[in-house]
C-alpha atoms as a PDB file:
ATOM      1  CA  UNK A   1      68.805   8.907  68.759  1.00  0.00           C
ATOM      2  CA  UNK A   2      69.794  10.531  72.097  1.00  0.00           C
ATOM      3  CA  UNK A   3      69.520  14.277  72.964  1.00  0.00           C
ATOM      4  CA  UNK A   4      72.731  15.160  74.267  1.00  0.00           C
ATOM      5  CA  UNK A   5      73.012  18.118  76.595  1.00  0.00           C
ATOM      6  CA  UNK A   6      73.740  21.262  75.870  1.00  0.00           C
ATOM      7  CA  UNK A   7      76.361  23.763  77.600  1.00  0.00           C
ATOM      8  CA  UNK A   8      77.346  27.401  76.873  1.00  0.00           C
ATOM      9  CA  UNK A   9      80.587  29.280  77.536  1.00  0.00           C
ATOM     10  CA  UNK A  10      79.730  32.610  79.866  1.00  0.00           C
ATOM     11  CA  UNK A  11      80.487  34.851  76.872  1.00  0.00           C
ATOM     12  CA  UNK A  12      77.932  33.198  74.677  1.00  0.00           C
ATOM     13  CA  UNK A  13      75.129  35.164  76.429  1.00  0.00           C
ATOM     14  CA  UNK A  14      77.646  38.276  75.453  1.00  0.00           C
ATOM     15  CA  UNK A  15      77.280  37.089  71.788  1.00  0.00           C
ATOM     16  CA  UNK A  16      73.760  37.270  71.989  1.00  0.00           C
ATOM     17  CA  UNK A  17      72.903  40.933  73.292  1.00  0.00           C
ATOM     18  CA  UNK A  18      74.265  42.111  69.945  1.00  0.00           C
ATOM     19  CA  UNK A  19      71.548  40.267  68.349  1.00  0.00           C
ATOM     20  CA  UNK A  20      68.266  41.791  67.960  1.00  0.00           C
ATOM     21  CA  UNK A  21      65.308  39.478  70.296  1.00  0.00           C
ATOM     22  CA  UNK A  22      63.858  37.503  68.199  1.00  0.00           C
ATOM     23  CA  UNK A  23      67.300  36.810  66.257  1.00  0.00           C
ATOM     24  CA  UNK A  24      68.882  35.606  69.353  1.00  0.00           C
ATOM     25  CA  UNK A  25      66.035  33.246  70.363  1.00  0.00           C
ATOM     26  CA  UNK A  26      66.222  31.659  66.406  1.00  0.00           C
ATOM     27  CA  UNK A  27      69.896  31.118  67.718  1.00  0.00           C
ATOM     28  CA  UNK A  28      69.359  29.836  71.013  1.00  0.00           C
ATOM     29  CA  UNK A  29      66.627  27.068  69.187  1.00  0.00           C
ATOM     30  CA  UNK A  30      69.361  26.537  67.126  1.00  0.00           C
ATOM     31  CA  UNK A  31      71.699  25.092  69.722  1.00  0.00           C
ATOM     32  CA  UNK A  32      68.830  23.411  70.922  1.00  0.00           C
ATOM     33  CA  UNK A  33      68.391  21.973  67.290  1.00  0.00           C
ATOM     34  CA  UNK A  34      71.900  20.889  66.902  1.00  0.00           C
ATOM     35  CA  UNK A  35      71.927  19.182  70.754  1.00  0.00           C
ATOM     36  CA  UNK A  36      68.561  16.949  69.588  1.00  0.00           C
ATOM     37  CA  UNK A  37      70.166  16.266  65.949  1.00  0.00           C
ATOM     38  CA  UNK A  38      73.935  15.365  66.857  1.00  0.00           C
ATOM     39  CA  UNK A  39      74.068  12.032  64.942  1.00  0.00           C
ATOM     40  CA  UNK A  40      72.004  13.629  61.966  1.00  0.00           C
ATOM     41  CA  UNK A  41      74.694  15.787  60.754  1.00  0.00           C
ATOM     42  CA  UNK A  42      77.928  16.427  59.266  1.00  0.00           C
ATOM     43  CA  UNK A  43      79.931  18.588  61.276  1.00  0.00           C
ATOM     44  CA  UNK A  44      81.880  21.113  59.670  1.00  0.00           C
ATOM     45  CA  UNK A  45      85.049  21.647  60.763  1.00  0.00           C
ATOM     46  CA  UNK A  46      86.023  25.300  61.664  1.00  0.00           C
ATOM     47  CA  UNK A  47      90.205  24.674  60.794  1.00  0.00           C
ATOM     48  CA  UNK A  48      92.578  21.876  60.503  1.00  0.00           C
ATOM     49  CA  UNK A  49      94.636  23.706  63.309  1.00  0.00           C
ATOM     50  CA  UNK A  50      91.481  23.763  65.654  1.00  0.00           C
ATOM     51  CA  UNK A  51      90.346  19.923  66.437  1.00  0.00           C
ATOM     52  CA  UNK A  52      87.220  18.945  67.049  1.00  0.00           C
ATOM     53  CA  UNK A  53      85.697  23.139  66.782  1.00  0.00           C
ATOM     54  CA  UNK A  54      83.024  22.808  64.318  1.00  0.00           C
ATOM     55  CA  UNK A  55      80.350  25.646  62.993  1.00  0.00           C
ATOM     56  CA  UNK A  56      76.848  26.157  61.957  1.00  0.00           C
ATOM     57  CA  UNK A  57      75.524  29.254  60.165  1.00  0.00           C
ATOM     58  CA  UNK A  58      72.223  30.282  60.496  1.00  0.00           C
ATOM     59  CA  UNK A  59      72.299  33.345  58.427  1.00  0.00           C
ATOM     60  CA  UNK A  60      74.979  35.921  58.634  1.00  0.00           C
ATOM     61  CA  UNK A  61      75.414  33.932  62.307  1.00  0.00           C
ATOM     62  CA  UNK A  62      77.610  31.408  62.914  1.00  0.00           C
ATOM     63  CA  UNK A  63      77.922  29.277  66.037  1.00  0.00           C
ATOM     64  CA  UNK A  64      80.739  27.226  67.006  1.00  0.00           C
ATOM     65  CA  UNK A  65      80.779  24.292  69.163  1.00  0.00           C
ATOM     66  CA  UNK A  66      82.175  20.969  70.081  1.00  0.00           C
ATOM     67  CA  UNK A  67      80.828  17.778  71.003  1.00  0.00           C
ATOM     68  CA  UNK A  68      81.435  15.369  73.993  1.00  0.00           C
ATOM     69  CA  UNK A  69      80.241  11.979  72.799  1.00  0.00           C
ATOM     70  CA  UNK A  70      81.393  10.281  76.170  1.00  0.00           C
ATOM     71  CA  UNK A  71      79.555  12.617  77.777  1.00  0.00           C
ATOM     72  CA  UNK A  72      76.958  13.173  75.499  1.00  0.00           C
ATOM     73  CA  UNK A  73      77.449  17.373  75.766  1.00  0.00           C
ATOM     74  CA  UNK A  74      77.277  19.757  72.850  1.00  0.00           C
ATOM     75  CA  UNK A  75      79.292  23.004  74.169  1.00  0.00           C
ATOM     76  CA  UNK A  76      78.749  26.198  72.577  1.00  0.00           C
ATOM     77  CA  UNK A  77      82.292  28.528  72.702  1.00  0.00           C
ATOM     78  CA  UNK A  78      80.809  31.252  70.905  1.00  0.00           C
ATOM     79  CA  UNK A  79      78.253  32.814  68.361  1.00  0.00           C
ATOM     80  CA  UNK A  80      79.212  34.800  66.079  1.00  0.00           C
ATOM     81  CA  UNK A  81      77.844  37.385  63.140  1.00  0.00           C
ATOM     82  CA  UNK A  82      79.726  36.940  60.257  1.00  0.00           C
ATOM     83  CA  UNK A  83      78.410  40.733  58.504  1.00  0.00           C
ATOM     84  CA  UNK A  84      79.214  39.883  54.644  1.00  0.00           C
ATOM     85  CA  UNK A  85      82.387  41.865  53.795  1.00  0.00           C
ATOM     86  CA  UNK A  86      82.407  44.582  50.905  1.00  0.00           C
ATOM     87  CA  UNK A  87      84.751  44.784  48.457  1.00  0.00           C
ATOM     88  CA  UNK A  88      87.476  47.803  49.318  1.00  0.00           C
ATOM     89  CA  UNK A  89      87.835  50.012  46.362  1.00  0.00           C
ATOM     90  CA  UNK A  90      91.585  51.107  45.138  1.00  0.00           C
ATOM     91  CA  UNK A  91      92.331  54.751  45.810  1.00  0.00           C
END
């Protein structure tokens, strides 16, 4: 099972300073995670009208990528916190 290499848009490390230290480093081992265990998983797609974008939560966090097989390249567009959403009450 091969490692493949991992790559990060600039505003990734934007996504990050809204994450507290040690929240950010769980996320950057993440990426690391998901380069070394490519062929372990099952990708979830993020839409059908956004090909080959797939996500991973890791708590409230979610971090979407794509994957280069040719090249072997797991690149991270952007990581996100997905805050839970509460219910709006009626006026």
């Amino acid at each position: 099972m091969p490692w493949f290499r991992l790559a990060f848009r600039p505003d990734v490390i934007t996504d990050l300073r809204v994450a507290d230290p040690a929240m950010a480093q769980r996320l950057f081992d993440k990426t690391k995670w998901l380069a070394s265990n490519v062929d372990n998983l099952r990708h979830e797609p993020v839409a059908a009208d956004l090909p080959g974008i797939h996500k991973y939560a890791v708590g409230d966090w979610r971090i979407f990528y794509s994957i280069d097989r040719t090249e072997q390249l797991v690149d991270i567009h952007h990581i996100h916190h997905a805050a839970p959403t509460q219910p709006t009450r009626p006026a």
